[in-house]
PDB file of N, CA and C in Angstrom:
ATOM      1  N   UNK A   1      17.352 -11.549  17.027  1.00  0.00           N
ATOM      2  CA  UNK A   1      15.924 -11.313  17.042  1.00  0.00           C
ATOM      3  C   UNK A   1      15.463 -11.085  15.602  1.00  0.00           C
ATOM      4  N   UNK A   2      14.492 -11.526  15.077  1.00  0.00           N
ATOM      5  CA  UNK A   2      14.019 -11.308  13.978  1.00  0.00           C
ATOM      6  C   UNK A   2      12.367 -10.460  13.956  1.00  0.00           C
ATOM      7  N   UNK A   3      12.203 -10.387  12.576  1.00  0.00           N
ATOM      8  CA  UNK A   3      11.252  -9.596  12.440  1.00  0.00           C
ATOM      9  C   UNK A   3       9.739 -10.243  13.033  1.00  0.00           C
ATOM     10  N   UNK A   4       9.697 -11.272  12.700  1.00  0.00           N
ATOM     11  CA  UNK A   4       8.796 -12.418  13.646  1.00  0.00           C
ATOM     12  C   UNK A   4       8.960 -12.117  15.032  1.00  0.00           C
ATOM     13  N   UNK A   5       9.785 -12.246  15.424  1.00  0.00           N
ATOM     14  CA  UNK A   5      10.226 -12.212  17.368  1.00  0.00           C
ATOM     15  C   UNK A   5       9.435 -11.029  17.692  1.00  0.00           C
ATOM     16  N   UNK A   6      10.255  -9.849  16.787  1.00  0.00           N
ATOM     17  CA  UNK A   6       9.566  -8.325  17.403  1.00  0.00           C
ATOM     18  C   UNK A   6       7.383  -8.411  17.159  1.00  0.00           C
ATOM     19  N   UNK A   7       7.245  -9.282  16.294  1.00  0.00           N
ATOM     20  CA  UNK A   7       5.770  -8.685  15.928  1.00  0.00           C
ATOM     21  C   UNK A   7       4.803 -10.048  17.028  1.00  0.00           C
ATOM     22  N   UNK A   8       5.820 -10.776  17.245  1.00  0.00           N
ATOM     23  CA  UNK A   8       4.641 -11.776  18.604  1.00  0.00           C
ATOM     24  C   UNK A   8       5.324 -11.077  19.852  1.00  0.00           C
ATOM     25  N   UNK A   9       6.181 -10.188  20.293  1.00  0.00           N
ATOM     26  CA  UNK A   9       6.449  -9.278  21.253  1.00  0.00           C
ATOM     27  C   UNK A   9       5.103  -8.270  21.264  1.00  0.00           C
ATOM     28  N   UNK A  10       5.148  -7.412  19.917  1.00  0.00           N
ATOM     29  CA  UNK A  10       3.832  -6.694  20.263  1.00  0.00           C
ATOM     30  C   UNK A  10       2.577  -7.592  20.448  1.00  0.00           C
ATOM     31  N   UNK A  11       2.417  -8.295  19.872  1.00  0.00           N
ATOM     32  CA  UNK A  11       1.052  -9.320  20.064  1.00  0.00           C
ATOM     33  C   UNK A  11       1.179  -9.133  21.299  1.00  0.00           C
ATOM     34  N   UNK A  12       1.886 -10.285  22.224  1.00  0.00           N
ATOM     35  CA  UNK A  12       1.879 -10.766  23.417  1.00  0.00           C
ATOM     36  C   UNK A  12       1.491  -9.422  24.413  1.00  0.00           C
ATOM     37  N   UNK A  13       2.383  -8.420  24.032  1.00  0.00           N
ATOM     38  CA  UNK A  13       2.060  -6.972  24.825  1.00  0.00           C
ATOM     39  C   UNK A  13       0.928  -6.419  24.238  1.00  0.00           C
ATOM     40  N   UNK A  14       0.213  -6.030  23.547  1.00  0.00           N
ATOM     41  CA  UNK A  14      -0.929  -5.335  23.243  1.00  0.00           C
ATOM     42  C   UNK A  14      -2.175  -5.641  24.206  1.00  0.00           C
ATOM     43  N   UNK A  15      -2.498  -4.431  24.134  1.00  0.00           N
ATOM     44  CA  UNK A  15      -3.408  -4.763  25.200  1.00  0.00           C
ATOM     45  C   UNK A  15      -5.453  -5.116  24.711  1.00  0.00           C
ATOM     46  N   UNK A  16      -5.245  -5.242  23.062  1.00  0.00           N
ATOM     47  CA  UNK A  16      -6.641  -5.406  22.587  1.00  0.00           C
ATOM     48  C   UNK A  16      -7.973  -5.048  22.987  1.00  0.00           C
ATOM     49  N   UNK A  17      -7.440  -3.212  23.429  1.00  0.00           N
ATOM     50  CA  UNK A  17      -8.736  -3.145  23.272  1.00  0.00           C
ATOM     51  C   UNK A  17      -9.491  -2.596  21.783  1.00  0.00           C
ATOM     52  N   UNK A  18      -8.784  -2.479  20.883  1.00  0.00           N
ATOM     53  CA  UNK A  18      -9.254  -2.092  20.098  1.00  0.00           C
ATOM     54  C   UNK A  18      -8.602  -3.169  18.747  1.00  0.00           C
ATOM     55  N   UNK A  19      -9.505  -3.613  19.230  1.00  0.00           N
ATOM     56  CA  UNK A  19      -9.137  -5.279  17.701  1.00  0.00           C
ATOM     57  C   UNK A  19     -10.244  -4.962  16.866  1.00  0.00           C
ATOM     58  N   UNK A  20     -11.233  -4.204  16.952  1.00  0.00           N
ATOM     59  CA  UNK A  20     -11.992  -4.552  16.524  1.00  0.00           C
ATOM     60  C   UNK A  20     -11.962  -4.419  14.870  1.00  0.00           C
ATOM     61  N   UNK A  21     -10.835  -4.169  14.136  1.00  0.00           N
ATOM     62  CA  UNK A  21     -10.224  -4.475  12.617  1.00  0.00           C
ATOM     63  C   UNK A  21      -9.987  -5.457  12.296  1.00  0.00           C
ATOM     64  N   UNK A  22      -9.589  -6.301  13.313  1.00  0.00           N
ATOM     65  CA  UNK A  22      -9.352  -7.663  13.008  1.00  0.00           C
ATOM     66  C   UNK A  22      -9.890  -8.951  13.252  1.00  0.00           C
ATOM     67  N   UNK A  23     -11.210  -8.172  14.038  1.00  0.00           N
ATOM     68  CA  UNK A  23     -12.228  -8.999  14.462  1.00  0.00           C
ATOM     69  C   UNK A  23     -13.277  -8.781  13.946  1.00  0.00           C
ATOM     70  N   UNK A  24     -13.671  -7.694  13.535  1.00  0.00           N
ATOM     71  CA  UNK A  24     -15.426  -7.784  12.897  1.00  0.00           C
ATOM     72  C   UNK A  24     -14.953  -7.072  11.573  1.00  0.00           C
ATOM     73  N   UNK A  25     -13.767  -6.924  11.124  1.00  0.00           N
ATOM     74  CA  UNK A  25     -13.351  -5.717   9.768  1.00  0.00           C
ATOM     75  C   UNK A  25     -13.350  -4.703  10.188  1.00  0.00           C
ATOM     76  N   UNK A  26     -12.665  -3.750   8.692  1.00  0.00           N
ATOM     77  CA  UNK A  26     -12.951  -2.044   8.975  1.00  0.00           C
ATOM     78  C   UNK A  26     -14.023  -1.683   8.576  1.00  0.00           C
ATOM     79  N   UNK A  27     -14.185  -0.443   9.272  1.00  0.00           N
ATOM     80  CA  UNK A  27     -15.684   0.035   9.491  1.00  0.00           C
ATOM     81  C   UNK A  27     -16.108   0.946   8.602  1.00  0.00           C
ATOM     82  N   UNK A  28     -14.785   1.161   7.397  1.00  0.00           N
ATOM     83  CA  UNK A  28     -14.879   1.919   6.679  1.00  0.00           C
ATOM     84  C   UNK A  28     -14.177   1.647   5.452  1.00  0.00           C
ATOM     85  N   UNK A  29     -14.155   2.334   4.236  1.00  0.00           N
ATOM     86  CA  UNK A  29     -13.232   2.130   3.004  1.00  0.00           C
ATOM     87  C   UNK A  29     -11.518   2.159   3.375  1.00  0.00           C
ATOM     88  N   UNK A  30     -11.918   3.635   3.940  1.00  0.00           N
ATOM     89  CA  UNK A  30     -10.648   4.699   4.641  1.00  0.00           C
ATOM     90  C   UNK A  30      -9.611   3.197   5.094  1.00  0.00           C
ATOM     91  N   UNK A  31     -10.955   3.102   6.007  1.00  0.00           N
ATOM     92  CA  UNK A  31     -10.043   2.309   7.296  1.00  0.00           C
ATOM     93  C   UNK A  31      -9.447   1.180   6.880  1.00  0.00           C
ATOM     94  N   UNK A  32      -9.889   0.663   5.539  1.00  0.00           N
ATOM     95  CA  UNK A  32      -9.651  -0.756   4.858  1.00  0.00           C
ATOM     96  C   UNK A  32      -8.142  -0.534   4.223  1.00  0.00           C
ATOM     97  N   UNK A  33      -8.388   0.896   3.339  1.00  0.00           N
ATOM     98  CA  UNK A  33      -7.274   1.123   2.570  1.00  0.00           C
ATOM     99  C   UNK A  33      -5.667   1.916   3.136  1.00  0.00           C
ATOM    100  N   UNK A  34      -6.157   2.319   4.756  1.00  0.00           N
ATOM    101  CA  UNK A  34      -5.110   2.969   5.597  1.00  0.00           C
ATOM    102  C   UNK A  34      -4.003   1.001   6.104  1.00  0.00           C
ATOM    103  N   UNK A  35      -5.737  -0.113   6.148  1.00  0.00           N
ATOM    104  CA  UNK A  35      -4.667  -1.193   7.307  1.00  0.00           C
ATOM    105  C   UNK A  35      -4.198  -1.777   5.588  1.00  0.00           C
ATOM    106  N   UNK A  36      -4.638  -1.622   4.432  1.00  0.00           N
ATOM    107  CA  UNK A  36      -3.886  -2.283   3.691  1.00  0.00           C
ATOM    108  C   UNK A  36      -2.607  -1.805   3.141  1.00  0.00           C
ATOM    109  N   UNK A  37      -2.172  -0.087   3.589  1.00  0.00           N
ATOM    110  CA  UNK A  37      -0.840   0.206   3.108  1.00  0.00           C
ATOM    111  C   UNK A  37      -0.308  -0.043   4.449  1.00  0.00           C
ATOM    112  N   UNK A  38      -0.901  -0.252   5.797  1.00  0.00           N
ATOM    113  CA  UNK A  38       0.599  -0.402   6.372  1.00  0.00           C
ATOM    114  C   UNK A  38       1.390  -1.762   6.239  1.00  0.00           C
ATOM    115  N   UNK A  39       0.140  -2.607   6.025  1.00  0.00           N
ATOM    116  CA  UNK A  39       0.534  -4.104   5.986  1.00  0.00           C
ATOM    117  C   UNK A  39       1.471  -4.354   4.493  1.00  0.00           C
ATOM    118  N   UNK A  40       1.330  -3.511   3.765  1.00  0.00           N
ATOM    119  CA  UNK A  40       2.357  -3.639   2.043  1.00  0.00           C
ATOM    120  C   UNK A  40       3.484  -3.066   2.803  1.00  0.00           C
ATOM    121  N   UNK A  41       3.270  -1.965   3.758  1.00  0.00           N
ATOM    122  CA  UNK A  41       4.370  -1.087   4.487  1.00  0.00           C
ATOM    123  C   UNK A  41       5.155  -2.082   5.256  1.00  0.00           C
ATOM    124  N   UNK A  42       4.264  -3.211   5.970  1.00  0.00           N
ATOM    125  CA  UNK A  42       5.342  -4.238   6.934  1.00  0.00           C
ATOM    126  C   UNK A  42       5.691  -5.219   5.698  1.00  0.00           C
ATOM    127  N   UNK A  43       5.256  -5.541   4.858  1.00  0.00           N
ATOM    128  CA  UNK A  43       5.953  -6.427   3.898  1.00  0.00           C
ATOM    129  C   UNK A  43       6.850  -5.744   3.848  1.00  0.00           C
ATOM    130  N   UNK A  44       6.682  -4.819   2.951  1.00  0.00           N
ATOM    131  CA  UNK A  44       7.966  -4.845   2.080  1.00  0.00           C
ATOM    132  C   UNK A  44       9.030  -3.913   3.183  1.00  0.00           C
ATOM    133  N   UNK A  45       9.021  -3.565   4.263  1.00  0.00           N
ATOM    134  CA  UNK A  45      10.132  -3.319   5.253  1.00  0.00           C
ATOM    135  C   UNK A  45      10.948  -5.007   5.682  1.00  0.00           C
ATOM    136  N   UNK A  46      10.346  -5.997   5.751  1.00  0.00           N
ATOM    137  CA  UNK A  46      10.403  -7.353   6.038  1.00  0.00           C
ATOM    138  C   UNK A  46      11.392  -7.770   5.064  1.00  0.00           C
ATOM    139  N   UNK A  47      10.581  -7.561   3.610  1.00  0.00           N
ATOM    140  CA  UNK A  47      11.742  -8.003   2.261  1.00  0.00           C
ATOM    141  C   UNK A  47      12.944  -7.220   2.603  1.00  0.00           C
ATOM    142  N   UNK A  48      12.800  -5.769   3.080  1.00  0.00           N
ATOM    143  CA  UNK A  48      14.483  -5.190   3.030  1.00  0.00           C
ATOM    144  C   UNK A  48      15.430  -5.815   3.961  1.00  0.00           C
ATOM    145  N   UNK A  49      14.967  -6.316   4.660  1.00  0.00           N
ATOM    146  CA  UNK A  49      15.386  -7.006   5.683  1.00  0.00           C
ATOM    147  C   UNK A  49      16.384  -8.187   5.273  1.00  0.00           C
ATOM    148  N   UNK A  50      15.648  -8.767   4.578  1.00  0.00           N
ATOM    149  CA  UNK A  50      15.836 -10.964   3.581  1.00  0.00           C
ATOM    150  C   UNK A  50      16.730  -9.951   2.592  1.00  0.00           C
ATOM    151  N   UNK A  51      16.586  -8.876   2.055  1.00  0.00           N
ATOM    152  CA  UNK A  51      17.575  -8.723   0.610  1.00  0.00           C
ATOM    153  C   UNK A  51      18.345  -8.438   0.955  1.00  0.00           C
ATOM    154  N   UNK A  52      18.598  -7.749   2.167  1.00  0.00           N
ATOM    155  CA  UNK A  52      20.201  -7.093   2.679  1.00  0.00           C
ATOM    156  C   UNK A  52      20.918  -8.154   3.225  1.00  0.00           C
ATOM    157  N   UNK A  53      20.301  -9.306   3.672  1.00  0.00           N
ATOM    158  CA  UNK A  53      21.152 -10.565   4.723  1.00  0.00           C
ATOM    159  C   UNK A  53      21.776 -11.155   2.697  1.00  0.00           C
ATOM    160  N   UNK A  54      20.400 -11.300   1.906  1.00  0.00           N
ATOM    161  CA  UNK A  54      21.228 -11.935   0.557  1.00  0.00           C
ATOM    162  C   UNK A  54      22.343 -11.087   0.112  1.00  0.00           C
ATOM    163  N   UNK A  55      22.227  -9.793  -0.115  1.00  0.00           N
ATOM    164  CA  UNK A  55      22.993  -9.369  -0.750  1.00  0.00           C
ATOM    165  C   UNK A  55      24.960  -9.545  -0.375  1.00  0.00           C
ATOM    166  N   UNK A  56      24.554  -9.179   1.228  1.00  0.00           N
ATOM    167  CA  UNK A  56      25.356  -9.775   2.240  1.00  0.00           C
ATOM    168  C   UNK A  56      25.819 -11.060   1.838  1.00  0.00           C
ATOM    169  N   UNK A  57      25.359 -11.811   1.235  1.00  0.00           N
ATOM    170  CA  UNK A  57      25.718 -13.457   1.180  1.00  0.00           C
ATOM    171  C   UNK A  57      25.917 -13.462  -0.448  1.00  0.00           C
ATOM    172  N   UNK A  58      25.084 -12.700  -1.491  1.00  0.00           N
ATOM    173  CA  UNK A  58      25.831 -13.232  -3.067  1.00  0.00           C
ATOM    174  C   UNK A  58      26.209 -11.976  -3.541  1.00  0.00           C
ATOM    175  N   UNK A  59      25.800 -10.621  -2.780  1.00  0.00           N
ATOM    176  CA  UNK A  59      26.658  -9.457  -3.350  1.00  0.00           C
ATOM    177  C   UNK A  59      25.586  -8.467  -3.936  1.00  0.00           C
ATOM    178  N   UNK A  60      25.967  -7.173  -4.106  1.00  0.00           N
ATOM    179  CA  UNK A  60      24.507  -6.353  -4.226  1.00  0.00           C
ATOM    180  C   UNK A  60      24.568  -6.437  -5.756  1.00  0.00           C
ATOM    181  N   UNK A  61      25.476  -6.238  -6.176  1.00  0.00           N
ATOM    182  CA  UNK A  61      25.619  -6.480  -7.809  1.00  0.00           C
ATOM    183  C   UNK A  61      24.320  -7.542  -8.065  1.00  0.00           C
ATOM    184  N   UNK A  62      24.582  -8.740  -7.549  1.00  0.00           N
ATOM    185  CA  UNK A  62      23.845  -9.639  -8.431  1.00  0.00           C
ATOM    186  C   UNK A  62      22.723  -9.814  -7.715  1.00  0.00           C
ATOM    187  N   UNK A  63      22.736  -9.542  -6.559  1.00  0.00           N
ATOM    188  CA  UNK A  63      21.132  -9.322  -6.072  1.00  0.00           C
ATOM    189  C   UNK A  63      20.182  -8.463  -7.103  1.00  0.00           C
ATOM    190  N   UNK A  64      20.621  -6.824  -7.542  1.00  0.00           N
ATOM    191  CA  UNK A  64      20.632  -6.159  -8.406  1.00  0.00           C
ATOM    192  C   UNK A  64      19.918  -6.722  -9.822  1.00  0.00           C
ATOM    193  N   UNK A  65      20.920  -7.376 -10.024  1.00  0.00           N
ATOM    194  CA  UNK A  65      20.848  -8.237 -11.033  1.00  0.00           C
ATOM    195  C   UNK A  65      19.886  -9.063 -11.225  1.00  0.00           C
ATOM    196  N   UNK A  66      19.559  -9.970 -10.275  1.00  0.00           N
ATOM    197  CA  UNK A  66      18.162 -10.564 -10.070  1.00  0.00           C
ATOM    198  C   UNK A  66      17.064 -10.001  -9.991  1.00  0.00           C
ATOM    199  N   UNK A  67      17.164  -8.813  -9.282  1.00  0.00           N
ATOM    200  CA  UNK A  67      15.770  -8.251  -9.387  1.00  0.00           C
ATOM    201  C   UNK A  67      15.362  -7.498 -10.452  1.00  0.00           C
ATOM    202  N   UNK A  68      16.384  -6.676 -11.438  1.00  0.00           N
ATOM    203  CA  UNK A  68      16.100  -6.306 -12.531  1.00  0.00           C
ATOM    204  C   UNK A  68      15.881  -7.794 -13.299  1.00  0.00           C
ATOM    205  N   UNK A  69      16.114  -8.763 -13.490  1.00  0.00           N
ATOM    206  CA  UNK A  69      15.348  -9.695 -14.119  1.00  0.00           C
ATOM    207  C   UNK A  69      14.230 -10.373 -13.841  1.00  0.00           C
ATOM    208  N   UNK A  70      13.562  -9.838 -12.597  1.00  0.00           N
ATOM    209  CA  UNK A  70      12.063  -9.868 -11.654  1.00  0.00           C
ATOM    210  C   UNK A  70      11.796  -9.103 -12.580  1.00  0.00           C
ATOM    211  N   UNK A  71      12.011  -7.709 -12.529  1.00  0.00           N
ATOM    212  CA  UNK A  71      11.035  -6.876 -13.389  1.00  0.00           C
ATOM    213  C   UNK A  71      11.122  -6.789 -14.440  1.00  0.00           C
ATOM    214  N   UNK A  72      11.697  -7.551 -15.291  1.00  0.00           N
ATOM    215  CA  UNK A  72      11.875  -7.449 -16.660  1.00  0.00           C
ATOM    216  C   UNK A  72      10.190  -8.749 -17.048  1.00  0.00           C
ATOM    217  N   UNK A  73      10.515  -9.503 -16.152  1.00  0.00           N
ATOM    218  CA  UNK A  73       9.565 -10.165 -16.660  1.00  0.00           C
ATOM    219  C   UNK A  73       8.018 -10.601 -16.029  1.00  0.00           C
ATOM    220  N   UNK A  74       8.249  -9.568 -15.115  1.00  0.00           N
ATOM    221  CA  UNK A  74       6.867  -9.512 -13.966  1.00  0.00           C
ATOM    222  C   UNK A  74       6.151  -8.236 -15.141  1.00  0.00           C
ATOM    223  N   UNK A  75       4.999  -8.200 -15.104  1.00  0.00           N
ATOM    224  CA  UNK A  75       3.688  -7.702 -15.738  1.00  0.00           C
ATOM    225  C   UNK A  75       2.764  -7.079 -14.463  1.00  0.00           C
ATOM    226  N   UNK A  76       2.939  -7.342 -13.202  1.00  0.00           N
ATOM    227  CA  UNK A  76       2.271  -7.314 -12.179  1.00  0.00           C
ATOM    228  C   UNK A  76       2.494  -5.547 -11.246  1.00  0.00           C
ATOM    229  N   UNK A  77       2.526  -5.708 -10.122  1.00  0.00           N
ATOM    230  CA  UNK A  77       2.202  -4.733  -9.600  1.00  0.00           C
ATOM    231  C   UNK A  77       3.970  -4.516  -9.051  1.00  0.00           C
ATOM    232  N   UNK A  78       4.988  -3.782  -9.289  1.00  0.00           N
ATOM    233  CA  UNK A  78       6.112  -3.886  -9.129  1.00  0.00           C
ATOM    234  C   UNK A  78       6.998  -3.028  -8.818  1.00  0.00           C
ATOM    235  N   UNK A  79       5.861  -2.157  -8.077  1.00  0.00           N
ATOM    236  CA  UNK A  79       6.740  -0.705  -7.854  1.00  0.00           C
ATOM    237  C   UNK A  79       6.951  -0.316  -6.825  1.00  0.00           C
ATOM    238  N   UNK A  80       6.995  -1.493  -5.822  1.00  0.00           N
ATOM    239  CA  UNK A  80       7.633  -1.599  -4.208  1.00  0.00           C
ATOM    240  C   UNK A  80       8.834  -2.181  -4.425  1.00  0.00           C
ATOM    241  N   UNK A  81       8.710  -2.990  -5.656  1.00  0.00           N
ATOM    242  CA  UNK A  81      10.146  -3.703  -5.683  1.00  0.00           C
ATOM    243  C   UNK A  81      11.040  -2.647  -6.742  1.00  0.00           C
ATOM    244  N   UNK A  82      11.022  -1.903  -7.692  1.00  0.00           N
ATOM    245  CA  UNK A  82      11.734  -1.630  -8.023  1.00  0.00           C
ATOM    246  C   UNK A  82      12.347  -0.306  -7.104  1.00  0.00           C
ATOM    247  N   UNK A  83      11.483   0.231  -6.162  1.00  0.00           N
ATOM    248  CA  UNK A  83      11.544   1.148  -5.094  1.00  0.00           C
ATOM    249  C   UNK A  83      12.919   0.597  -4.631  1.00  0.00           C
ATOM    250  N   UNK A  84      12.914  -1.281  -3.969  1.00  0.00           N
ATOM    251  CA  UNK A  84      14.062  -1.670  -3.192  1.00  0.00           C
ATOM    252  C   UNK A  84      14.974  -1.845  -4.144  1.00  0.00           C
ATOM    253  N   UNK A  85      14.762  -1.879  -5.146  1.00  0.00           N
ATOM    254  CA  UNK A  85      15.726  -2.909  -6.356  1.00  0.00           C
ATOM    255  C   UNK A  85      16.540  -0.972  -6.148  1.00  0.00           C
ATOM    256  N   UNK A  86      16.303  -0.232  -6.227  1.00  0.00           N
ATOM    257  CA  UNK A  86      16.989   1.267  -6.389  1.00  0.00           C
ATOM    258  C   UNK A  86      17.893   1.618  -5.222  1.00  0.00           C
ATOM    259  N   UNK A  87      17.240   1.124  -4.546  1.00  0.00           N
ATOM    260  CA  UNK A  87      17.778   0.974  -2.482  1.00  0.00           C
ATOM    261  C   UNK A  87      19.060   0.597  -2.420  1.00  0.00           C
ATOM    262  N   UNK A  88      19.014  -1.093  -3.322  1.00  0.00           N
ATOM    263  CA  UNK A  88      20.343  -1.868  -3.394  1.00  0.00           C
ATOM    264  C   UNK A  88      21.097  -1.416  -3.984  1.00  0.00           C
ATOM    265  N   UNK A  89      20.801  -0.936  -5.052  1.00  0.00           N
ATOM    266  CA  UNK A  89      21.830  -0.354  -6.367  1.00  0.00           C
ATOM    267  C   UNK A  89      22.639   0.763  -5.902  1.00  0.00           C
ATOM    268  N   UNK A  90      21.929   1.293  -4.639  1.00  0.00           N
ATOM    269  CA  UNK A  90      22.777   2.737  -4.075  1.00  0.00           C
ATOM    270  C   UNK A  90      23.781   2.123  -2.918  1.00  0.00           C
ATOM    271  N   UNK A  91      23.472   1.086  -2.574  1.00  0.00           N
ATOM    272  CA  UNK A  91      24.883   0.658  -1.314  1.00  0.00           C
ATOM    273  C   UNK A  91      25.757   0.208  -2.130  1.00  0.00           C
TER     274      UNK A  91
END
C-alpha cells in the first residue's frame, strides 16, 4: 500500500460535509496558513517515505551525501529538508 492508496482511501471514505476549503477557499488567513502547514506536513512525511526506500537501495551515507549537496547549493527554502537530511544521518 502506498501513500497514494491510503489518501484515495480517505477520499473515497470521507464523508464531505465540510469541503468547504476546498471548494470555495479558507475563510480566513488562520485557516489558509493552518491547511498550508499540514499539506508541507503531508509532503514532507511522503519524502520520508521515497528517502528511506532510497537509502535502503544506495545507502544512508550517500543519500546523506546527496542531500548535503542539495543544500549546499539550494538558496531556497530548505529547512524541511535539512530537518530529514538530520533524520538520515541518525539511522
Amino acid at each position: 500500500m502506498t501513500v497514494a492508496d491510503y489518501l484515495y482511501r480517505l477520499r473515497v471514505k470521507a464523508n464531505y460535509d465540510d469541503i468547504t476549503v476546498f471548494a470555495e477557499g479558507p475563510t480566513s488567513d488562520a485557516e489558509a496558513a493552518a491547511l498550508a502547514a499540514d499539506l508541507v506536513d503531508l509532503a514532507n512525511a511522503t519524502l520520508v517515505v521515497h528517502e528511506v526506500r532510497l537509502a535502503d537501495r544506495i545507502g544512508s551515507k550517500a543519500l546523506v551525501r546527496l542531500m548535503d549537496e542539495v543544500l549546499l547549493k539550494s538558496n531556497s527554502y530548505t529547512s524541511h529538508l535539512s530537518l530529514r537530511r538530520d533524520l538520515h544521518a541518525g539511522l
